[in-house]
Each structure stands twice: as C-alpha cells, then as structure tokens.
Protein backbone atom coordinates (compact mmCIF):
# COMPACT_ATOMS: atom_id res chain seq x y z
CA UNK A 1 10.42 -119.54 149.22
CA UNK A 2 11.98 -115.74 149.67
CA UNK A 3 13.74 -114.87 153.04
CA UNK A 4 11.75 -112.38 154.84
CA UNK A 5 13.60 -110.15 157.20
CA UNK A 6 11.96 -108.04 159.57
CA UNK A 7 15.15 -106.70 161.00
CA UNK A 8 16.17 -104.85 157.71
CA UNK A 9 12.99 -104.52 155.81
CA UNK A 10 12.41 -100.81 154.19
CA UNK A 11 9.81 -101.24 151.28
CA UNK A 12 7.52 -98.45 151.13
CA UNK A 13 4.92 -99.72 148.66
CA UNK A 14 1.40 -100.19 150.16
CA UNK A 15 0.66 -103.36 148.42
CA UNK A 16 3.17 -105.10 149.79
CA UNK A 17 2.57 -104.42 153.67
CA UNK A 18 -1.11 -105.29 152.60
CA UNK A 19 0.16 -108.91 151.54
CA UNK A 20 2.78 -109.14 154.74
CA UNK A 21 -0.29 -108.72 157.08
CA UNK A 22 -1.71 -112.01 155.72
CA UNK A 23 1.43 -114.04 156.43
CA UNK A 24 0.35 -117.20 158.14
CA UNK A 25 3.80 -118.48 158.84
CA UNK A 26 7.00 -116.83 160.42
CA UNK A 27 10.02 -118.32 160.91
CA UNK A 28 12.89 -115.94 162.00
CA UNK A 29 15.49 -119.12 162.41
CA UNK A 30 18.67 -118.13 163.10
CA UNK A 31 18.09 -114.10 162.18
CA UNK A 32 20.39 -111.71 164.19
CA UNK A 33 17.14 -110.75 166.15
CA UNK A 34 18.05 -109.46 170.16
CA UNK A 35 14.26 -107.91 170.33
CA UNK A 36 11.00 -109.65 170.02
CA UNK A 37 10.08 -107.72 166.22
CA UNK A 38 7.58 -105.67 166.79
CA UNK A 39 5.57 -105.56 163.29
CA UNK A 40 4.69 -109.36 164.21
CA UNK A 41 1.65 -107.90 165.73
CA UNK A 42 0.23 -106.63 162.40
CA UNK A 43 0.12 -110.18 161.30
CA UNK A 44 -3.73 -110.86 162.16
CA UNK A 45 -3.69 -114.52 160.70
CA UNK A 46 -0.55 -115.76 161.68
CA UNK A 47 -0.61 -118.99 163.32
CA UNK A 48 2.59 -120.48 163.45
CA UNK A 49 5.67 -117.89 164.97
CA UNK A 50 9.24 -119.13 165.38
CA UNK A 51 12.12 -117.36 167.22
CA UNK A 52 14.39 -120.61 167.47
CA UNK A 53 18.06 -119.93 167.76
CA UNK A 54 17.51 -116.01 167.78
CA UNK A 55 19.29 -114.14 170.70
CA UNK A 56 15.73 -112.89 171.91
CA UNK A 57 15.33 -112.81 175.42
CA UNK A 58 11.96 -111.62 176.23
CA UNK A 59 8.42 -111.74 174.97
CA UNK A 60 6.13 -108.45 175.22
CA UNK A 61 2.51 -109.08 177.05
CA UNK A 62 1.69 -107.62 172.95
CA UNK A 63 1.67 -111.00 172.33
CA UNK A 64 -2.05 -111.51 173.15
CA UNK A 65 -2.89 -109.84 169.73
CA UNK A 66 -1.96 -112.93 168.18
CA UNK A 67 -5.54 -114.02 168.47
CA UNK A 68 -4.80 -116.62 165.95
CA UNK A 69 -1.59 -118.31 166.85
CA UNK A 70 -1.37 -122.32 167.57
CA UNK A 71 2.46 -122.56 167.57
CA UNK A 72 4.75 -120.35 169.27
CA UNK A 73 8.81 -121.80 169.00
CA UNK A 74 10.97 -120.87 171.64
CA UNK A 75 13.99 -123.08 171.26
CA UNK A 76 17.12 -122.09 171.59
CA UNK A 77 16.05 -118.57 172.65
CA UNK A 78 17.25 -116.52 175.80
CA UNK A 79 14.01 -116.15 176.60
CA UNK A 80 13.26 -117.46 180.30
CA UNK A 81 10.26 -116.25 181.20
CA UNK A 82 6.58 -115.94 179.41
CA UNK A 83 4.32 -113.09 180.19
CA UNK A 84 0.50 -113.45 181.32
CA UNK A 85 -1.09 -112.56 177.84
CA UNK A 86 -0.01 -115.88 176.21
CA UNK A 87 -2.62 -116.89 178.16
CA UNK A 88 -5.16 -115.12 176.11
CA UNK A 89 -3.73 -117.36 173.16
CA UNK A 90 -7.16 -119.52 173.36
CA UNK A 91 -5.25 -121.26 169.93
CA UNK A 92 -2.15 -121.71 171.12
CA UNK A 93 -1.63 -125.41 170.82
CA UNK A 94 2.10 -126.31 170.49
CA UNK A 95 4.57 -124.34 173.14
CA UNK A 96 8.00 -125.40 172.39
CA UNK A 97 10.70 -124.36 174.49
CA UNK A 98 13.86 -125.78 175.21
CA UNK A 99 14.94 -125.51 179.32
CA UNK A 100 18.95 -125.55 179.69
C-alpha cells in the first residue's frame, strides 16, 4: 500500500490525478492535517473517508458532493459540529465520532 498525502502532494502528470479521482478509500490517520483537504471532493467514488486523530476541526457543507460516501470517521478529531449537507449523504451508513 503507498502513503498518499494530500497535504504535500505536487505531481503534475495528468494520468495520475485521473487515477486519484477513482480512489475509493481515504484514510488520512494521523496526517498533520488542521483543514478539512479540499481535493477530497474530486474523489467521485469514494466511499469510505477517515480524518481520525487529525487536528481538523471543521467539516465544509462541500461535503454533500460525496454522493457516494457510506463511512465518514471522525474520531479523535476537533471537529464538534457537522454541517447540514451530510444530510444529503443518502449513503452514509457508518458515522463514527468520538464525544469527549
């Protein structure tokens, strides 16, 4: 499995942006994120996003473009409130959060 890391990622070649939009799976574990990454919503088919033990605090309403999404993980986040377009995730299936 290679790391992927949104936070320093600079490739320029076409092909491989073509081949990052078809990511199904995204975990950002323990990445030095502090802002929700923002080229997650060119990732049409991803279904399974987590943020868990990231210093992200907040979750832009963007997040409705994840039309195919069924897990979102929120553990260990900052984050303390969700915005009104995760309720347009009609496949959102597993929520995890962890309340302090």
């Amino acid at each position: 499995m290679l790391p992927l890391d949104f936070v320093q990622c600079s490739y320029s070649g076409g092909h491989i942006l073509i081949l990052l939009r078809l990511i199904c799976r995204l975990v950002t574990a323990g990445a030095p994120l502090k802002e929700f990454p923002g080229k997650v919503f060119s990732l049409f088919l991803l279904k399974y996003l987590s943020l868990r033990n990231t210093s992200v605090n907040s979750i832009p309403s963007s997040i409705s473009k994840l039309l195919n999404l069924e897990t979102l993980d929120l553990k260990h986040t900052q984050i303390s409130e969700l915005p009104v377009g995760i309720l347009k995730l009609r496949k959102l299936r597993h929520l995890l959060v962890y309340v302090r």
